[in-house]
Protein backbone atom coordinates (compact mmCIF):
# COMPACT_ATOMS: atom_id res chain seq x y z
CA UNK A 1 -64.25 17.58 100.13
CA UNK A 2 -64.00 20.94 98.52
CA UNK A 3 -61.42 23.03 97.11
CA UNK A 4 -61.55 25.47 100.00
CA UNK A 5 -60.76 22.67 102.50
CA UNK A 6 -58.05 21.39 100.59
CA UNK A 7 -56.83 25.07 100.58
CA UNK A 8 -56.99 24.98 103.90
CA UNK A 9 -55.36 21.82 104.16
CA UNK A 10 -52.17 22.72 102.14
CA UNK A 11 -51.67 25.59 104.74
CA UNK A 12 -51.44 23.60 107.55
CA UNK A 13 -48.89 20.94 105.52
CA UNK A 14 -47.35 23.70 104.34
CA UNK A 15 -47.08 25.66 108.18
CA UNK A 16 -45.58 22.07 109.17
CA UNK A 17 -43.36 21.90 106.89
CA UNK A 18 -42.54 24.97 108.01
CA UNK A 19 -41.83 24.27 111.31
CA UNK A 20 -39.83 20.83 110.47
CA UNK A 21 -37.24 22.87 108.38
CA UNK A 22 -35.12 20.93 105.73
CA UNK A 23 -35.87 17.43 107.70
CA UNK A 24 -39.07 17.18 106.11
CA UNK A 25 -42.31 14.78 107.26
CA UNK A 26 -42.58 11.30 106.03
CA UNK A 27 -46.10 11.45 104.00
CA UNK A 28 -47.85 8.51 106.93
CA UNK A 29 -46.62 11.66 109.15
CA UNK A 30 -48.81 14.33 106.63
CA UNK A 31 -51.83 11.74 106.62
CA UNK A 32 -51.67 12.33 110.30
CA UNK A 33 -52.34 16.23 110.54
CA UNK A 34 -55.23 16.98 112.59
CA UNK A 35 -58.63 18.14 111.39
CA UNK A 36 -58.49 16.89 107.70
CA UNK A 37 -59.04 13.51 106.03
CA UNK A 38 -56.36 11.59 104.13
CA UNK A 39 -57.91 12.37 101.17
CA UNK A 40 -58.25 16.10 101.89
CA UNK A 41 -54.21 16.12 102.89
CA UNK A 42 -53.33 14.19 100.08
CA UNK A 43 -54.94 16.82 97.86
CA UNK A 44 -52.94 19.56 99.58
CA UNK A 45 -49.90 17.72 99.32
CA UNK A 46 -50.82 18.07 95.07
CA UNK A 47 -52.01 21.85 95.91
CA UNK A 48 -48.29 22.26 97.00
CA UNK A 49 -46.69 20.19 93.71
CA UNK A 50 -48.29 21.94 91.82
CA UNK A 51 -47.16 25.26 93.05
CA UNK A 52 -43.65 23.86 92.91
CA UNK A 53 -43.30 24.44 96.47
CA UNK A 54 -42.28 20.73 97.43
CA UNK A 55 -39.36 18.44 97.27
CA UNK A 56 -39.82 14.84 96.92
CA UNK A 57 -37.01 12.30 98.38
CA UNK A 58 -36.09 8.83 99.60
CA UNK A 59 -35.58 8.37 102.80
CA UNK A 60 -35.41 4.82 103.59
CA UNK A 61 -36.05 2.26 100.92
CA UNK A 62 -39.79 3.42 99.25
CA UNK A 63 -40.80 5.90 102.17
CA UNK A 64 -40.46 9.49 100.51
CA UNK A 65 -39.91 12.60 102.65
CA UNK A 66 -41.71 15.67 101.80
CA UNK A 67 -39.99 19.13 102.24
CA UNK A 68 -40.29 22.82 100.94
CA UNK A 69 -38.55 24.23 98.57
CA UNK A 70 -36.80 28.24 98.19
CA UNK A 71 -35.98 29.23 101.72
CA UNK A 72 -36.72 25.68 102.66
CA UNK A 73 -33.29 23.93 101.38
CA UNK A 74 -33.87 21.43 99.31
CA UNK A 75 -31.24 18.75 99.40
C-alpha cells in the first residue's frame, strides 16, 4: 500500500460518490470498488475525512452511509 494508491483510491470513492448523489454507498458497498484492497479503500475513505469532504450517517441500525459533502447535500 502506498500513499499514491490510496490517492488513487479516494478518487474513485470519491467519483462514486459522485455518481450515487445524496443516497450515498453503504461502506460493505465502498469495500467493494474494483481494483483496490479493503485496506487501500478504507484509507481513502480517511483521505476523504480528512479533507472534510464526507458525511457520516445511520442508515439502518449500525450500518453507516457514506456521502459527500458541499454540492453533495448532506442531510
Amino acid at each position: 500500500m502506498t500513499t499514491e494508491k490510496i490517492g488513487q483510491a479516494a478518487g474513485a470513492i470519491w467519483k462514486r460518490l459522485h455518481e450515487k448523489g445524496t443516497s450515498g454507498l453503504f461502506i460493505t458497498e465502498v469495500k467493494k470498488i474494483p481494483g483496490f484492497g479493503t485496506d487501500e479503500l478504507l484509507a481513502g475513505v480517511g483521505w476523504l475525512a480528512r479533507e472534510g469532504k464526507l458525511c457520516f450517517k445511520d442508515a439502518i441500525g449500525k450500518r453507516i452511509v457514506l456521502s459527500l459533502v458541499g454540492e453533495e447535500i448532506c442531510v
